[in-house]
Protein backbone atom coordinates (compact mmCIF):
# COMPACT_ATOMS: atom_id res chain seq x y z
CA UNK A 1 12.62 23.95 -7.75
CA UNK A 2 9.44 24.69 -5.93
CA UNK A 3 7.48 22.55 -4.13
CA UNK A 4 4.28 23.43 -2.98
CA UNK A 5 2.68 21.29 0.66
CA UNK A 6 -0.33 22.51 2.56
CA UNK A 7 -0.30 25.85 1.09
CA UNK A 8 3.39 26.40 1.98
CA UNK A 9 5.46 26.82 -0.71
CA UNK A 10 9.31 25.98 -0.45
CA UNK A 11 12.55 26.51 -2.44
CA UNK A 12 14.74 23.57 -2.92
CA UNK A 13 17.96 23.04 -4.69
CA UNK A 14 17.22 19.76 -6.58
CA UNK A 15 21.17 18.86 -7.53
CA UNK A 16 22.23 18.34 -3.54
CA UNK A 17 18.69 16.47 -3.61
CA UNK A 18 19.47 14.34 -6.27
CA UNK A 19 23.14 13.70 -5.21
CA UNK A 20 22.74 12.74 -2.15
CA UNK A 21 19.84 11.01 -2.57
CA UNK A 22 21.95 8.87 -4.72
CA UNK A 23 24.85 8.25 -2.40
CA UNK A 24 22.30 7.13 0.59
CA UNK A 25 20.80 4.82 -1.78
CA UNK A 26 24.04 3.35 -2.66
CA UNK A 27 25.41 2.94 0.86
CA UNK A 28 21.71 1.96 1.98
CA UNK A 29 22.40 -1.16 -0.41
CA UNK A 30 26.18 -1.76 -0.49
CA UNK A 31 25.75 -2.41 3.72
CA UNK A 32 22.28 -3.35 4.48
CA UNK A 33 20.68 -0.22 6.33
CA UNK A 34 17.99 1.78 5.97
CA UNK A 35 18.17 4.78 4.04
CA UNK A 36 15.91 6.86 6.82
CA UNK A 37 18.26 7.87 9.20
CA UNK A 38 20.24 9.85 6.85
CA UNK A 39 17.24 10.84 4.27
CA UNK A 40 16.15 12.72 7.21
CA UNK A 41 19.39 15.14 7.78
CA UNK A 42 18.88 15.81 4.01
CA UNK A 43 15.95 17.29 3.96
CA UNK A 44 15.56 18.85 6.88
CA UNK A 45 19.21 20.49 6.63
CA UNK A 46 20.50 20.32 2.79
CA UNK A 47 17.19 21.22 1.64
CA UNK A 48 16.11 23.13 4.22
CA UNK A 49 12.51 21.71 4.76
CA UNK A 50 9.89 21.86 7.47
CA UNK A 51 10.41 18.46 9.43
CA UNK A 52 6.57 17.88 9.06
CA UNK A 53 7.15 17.38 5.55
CA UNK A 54 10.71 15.48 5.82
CA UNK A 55 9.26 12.67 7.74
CA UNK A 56 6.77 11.69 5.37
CA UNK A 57 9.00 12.25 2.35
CA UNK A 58 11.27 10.05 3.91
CA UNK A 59 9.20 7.23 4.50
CA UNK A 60 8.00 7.00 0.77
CA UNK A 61 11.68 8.07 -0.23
CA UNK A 62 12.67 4.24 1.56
CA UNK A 63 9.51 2.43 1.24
CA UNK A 64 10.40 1.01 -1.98
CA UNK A 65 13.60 -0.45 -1.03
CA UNK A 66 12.25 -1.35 2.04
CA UNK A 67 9.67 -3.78 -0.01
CA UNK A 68 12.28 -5.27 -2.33
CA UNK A 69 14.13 -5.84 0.99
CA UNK A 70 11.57 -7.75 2.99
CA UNK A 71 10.62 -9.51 -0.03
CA UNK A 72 14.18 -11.00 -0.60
CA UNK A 73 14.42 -11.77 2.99
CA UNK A 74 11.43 -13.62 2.97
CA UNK A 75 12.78 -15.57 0.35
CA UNK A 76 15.85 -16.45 2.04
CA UNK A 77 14.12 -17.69 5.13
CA UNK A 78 14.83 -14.44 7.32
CA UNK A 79 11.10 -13.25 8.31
CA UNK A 80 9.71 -13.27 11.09
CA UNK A 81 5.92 -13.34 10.38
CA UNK A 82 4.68 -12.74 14.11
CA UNK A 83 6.67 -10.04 14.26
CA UNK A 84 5.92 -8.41 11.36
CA UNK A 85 2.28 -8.69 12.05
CA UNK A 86 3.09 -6.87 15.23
CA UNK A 87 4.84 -4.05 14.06
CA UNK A 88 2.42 -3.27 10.60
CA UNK A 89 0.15 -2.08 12.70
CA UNK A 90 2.10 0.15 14.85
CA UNK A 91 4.03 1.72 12.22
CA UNK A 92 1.28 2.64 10.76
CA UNK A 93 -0.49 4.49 13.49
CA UNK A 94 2.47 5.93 14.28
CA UNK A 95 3.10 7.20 10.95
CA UNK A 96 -0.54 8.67 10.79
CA UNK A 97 0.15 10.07 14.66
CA UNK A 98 3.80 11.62 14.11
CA UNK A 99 3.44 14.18 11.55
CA UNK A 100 0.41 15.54 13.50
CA UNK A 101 2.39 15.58 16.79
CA UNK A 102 5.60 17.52 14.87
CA UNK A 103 3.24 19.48 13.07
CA UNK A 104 2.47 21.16 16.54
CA UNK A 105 5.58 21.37 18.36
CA UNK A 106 8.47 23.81 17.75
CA UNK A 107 10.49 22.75 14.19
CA UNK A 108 13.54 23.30 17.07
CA UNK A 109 12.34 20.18 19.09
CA UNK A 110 11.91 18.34 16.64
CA UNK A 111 15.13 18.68 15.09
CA UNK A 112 16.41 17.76 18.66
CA UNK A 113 14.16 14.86 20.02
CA UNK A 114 15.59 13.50 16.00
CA UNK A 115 19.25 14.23 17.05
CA UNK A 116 18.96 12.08 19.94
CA UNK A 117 17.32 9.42 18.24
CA UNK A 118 19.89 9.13 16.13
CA UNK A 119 22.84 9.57 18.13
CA UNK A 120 21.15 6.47 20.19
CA UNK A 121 20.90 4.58 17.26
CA UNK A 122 24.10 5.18 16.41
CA UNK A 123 25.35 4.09 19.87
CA UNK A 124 23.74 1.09 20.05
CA UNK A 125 24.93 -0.33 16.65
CA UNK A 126 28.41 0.37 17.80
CA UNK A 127 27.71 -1.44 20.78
CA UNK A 128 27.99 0.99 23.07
CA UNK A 129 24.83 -0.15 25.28
């Protein structure tokens, strides 16, 4: 399939896509994590696109789930309002900043400054630090 973003046209294969779109969702919800952090590696290296364009796809790729989810927690009793008032904001500044930022720095460093996000994240929910 084609998919056409900013004038940029790109080529991508729709059954890895699909597939493992499908298998993040289902771990996402069988453990209780976000689907981001591995959304992310799927696009930019299964399907081969520009980070610019992975990032945002990613975000609206989880925000669904992400709503259900805080809406069930909230029902439960497990939301923190405060908080949640303090990050809206932020998150969504930084998700207006972001793509502009990646847009103009090497697709390389990008790639990179992700890698060590993740490998930090995945570090500190093993308990490493």
């Amino acid at each position: 399939m084609k998919v056409e973003f900013w004038g940029q046209e790109f080529k991508v294969n729709m059954v890895i896509g699909c597939i493992g779109g499908f298998l993040i969702a289902v771990l996402a919800s069988m453990f209780g994590f976000g689907g981001g952090p591995f959304m992310v590696p799927l696009m930019a290296v299964g399907l081969r696109l520009p980070m610019y364009l992975v990032v945002g796809s990613s975000l609206l790729a989880i925000f669904f789930n992400t709503t259900v989810s805080t809406m069930r927690h909230y029902q439960y009793g497990n939301f923190d309002l405060y908080f949640f008032l303090a990050m809206f904001p932020a998150a969504i500044i930084g998700g207006y900043i972001a793509p502009q930022i990646a847009k103009r720095v090497s697709p390389l460093m990008v790639k990179r400054v992700a890698c060590v996000g993740l490998v930090l994240l995945a570090l500190n929910l093993l308990g490493v630090y």
